[in-house]
N, C-alpha and C. Protein backbone atom coordinates (compact mmCIF):
# COMPACT_ATOMS: atom_id res chain seq x y z
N UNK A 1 6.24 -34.38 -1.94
CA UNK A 1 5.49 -33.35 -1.25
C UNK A 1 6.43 -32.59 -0.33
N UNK A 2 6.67 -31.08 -0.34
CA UNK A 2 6.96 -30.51 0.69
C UNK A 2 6.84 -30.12 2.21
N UNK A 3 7.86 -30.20 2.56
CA UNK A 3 7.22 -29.50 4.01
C UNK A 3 6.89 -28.30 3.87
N UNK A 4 5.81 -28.91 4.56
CA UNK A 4 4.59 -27.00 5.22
C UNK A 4 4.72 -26.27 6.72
N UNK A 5 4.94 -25.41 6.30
CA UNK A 5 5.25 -24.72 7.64
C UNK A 5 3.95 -24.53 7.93
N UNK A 6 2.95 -24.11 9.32
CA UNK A 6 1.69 -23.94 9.49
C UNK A 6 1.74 -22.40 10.29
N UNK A 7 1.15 -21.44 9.81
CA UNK A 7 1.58 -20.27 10.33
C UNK A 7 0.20 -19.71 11.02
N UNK A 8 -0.55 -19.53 11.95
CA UNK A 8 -1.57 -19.27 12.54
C UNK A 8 -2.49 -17.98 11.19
N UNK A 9 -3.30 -17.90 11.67
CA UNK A 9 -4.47 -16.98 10.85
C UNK A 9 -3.86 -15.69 11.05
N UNK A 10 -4.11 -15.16 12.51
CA UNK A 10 -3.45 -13.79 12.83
C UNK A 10 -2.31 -13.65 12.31
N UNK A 11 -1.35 -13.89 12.68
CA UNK A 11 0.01 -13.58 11.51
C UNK A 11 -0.18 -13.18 10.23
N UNK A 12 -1.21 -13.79 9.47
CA UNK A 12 -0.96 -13.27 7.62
C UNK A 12 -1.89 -12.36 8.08
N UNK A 13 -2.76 -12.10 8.90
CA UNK A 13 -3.57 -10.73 8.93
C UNK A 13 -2.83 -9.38 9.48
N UNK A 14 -1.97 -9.76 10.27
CA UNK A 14 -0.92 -8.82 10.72
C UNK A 14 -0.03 -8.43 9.29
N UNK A 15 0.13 -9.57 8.74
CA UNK A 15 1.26 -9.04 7.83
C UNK A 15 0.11 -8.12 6.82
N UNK A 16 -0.56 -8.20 6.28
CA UNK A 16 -1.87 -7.80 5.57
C UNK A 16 -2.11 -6.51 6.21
N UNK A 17 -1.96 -6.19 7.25
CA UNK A 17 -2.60 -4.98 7.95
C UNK A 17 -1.23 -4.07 8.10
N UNK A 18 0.36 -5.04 8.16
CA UNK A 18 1.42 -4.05 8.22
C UNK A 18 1.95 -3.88 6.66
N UNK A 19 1.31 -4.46 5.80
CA UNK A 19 1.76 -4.05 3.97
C UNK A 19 1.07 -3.11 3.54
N UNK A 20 -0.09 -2.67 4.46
CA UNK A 20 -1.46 -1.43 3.93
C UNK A 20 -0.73 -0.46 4.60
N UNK A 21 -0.08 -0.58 5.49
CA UNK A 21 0.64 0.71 6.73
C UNK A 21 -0.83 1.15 7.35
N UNK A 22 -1.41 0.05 7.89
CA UNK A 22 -2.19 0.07 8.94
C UNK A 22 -1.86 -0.95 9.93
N UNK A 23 -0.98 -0.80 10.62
CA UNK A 23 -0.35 -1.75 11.50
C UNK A 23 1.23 -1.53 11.69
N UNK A 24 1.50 -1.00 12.87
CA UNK A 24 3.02 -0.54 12.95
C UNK A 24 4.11 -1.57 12.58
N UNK A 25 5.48 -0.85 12.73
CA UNK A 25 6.22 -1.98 12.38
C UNK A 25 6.41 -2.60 13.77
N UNK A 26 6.32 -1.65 14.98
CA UNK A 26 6.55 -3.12 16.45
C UNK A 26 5.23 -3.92 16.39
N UNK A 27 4.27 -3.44 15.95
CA UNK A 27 3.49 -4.89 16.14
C UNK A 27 3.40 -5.78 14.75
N UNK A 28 4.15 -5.13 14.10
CA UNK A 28 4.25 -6.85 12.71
C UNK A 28 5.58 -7.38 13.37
N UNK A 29 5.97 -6.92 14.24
CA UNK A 29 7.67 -7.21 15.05
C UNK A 29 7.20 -8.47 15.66
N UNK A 30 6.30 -7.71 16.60
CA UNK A 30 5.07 -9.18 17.14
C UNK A 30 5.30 -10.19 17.00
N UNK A 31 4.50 -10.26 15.95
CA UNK A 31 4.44 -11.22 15.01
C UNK A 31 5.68 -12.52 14.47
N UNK A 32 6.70 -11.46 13.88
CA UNK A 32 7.84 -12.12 13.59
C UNK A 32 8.30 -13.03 14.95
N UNK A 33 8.38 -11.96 16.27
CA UNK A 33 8.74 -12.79 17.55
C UNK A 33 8.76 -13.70 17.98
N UNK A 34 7.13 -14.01 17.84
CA UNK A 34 6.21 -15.04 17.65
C UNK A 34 6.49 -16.25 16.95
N UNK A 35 6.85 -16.03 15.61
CA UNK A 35 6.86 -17.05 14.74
C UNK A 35 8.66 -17.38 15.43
N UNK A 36 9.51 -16.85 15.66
CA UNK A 36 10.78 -17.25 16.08
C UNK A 36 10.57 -18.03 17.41
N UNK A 37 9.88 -17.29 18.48
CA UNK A 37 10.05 -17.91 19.92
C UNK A 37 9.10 -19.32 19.14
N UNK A 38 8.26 -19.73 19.16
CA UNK A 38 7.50 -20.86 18.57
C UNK A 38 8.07 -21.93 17.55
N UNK A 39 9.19 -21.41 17.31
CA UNK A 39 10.07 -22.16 16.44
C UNK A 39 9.20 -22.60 14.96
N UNK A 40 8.25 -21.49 14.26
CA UNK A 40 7.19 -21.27 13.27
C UNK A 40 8.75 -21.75 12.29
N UNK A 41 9.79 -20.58 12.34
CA UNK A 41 10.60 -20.20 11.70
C UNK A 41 11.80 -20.65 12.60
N UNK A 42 12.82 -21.67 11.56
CA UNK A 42 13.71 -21.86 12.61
C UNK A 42 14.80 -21.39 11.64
N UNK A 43 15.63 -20.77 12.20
CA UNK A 43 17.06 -20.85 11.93
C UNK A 43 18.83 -21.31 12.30
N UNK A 44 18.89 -21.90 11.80
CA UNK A 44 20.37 -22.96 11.90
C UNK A 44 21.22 -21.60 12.38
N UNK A 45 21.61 -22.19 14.20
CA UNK A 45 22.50 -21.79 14.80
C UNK A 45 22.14 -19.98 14.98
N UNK A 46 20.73 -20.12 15.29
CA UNK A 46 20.27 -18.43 15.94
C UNK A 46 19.82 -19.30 17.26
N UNK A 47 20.35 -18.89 18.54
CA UNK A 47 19.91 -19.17 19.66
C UNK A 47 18.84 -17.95 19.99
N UNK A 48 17.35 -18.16 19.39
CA UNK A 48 16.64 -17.03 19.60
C UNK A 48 15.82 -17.36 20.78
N UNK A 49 15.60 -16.46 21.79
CA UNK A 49 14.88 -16.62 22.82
C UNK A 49 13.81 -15.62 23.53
N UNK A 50 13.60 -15.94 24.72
CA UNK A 50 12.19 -14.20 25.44
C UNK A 50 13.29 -13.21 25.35
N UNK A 51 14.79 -13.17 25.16
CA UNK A 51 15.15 -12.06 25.80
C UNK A 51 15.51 -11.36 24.34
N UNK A 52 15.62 -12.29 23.14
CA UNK A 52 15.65 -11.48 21.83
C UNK A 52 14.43 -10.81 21.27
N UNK A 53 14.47 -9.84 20.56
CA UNK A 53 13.69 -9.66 19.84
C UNK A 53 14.05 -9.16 18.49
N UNK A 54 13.17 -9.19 17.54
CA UNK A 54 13.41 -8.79 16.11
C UNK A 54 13.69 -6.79 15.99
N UNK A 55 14.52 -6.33 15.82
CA UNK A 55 14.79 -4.69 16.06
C UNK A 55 14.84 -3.78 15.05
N UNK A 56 15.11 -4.66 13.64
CA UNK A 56 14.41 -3.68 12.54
C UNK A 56 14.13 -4.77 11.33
N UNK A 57 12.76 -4.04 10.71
CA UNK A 57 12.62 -4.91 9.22
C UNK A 57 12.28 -3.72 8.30
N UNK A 58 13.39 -3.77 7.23
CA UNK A 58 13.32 -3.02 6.31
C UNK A 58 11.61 -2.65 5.87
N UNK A 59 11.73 -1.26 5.25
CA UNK A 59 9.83 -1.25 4.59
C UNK A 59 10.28 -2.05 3.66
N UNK A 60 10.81 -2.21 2.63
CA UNK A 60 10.47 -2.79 1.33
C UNK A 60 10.32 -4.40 1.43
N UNK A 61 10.18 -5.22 2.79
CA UNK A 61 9.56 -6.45 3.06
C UNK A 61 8.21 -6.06 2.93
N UNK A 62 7.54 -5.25 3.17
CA UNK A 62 6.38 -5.01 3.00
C UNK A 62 5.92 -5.60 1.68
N UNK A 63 6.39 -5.72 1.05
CA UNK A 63 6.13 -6.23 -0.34
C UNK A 63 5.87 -8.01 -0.36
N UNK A 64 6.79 -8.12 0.27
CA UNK A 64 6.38 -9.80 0.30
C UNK A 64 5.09 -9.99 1.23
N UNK A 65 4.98 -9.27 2.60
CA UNK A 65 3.88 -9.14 3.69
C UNK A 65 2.84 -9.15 2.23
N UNK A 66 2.93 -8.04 1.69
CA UNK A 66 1.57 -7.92 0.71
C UNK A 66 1.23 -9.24 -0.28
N UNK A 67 2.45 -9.61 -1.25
CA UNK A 67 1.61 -10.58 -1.72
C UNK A 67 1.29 -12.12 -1.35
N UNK A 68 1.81 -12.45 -0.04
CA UNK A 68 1.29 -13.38 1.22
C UNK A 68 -0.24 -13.16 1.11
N UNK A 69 -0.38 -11.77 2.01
CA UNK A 69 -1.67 -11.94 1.98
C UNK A 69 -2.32 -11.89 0.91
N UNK A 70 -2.47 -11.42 -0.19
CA UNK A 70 -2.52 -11.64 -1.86
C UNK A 70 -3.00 -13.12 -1.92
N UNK A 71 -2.06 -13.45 -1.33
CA UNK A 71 -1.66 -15.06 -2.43
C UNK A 71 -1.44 -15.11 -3.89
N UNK A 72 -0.49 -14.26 -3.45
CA UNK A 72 0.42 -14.10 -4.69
C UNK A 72 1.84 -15.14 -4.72
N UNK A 73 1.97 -15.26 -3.06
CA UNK A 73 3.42 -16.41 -2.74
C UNK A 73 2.61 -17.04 -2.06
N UNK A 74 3.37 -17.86 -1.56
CA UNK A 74 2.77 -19.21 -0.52
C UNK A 74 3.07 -18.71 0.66
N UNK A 75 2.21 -19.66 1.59
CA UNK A 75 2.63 -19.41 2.74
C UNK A 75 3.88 -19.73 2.91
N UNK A 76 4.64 -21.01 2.94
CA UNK A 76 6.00 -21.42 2.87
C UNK A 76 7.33 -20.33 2.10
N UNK A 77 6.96 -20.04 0.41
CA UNK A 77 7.59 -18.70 0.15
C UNK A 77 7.95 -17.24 0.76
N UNK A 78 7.03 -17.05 1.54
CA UNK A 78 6.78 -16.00 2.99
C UNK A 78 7.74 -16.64 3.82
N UNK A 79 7.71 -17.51 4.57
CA UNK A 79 8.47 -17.83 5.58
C UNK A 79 10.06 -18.05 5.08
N UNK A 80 9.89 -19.09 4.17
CA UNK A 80 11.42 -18.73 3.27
C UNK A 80 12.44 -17.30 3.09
N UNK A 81 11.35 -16.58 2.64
CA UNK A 81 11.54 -15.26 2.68
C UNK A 81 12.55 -14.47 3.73
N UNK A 82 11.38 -15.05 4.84
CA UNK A 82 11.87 -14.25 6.68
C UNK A 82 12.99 -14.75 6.50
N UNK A 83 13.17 -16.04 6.43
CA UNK A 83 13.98 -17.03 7.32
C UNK A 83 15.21 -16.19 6.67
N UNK A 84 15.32 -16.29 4.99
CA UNK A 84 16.60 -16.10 4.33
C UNK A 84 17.32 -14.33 4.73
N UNK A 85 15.94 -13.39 5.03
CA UNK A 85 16.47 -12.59 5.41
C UNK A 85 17.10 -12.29 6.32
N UNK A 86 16.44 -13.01 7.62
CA UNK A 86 17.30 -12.87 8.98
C UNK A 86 18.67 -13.44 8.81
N UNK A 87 18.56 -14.64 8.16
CA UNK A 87 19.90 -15.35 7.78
C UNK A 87 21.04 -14.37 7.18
N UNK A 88 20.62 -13.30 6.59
CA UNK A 88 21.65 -12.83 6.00
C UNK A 88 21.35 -11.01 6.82
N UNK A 89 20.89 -11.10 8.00
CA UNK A 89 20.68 -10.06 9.20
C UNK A 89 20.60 -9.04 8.16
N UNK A 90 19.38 -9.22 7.61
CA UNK A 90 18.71 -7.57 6.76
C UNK A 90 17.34 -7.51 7.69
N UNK A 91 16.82 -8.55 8.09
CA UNK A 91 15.94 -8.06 9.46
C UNK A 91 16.96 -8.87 10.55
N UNK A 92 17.04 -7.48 11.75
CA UNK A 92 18.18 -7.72 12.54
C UNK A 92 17.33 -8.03 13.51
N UNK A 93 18.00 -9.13 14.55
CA UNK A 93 17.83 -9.61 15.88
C UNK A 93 18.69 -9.20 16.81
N UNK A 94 18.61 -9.03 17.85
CA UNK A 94 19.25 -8.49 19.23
C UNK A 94 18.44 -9.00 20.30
């Protein structure tokens, strides 16, 4: 059995509401923040903290946001997702 990441309700509704482009990108930023300061999403050797925040996420993540809420991926595939992108700073932190 895998580990499950547990990602609150609001979050996939945020992401759901920022894949329709009814929901800006600073508040699906929110979101991401959120899941980093909370350690939702951790990443090996990002000292992320209150004073970082997430400063751009490409539109074409929107695509994964969408089939999350879909359930088209998993919740865990979503977070995989984030994680691998920040990892390779295509959504940038500062």
């Amino acid at each position: 059995m895998g580990f499950s990441t547990y990602i609150p309700d609001w979050i996939k509704t945020y992401a759901e509401l920022w894949a329709t482009g009814d929901m800006s990108d600073s508040e699906f930023i929110t979101g991401l923040d959120f899941m980093l300061d909370h350690r939702i999403i951790v990443i090996p050797n990002l000292h992320y903290s209150e004073q970082n925040t997430v400063s751009n996420v490409p539109n074409w993540i929107r695509n994964n946001a969408d089939w999350w809420a879909n359930d088209l991926i998993s919740q865990q595939e979503f977070v995989n997702s984030l994680k691998y992108l920040i990892e390779e700073q295509i959504i940038e932190i500062k």
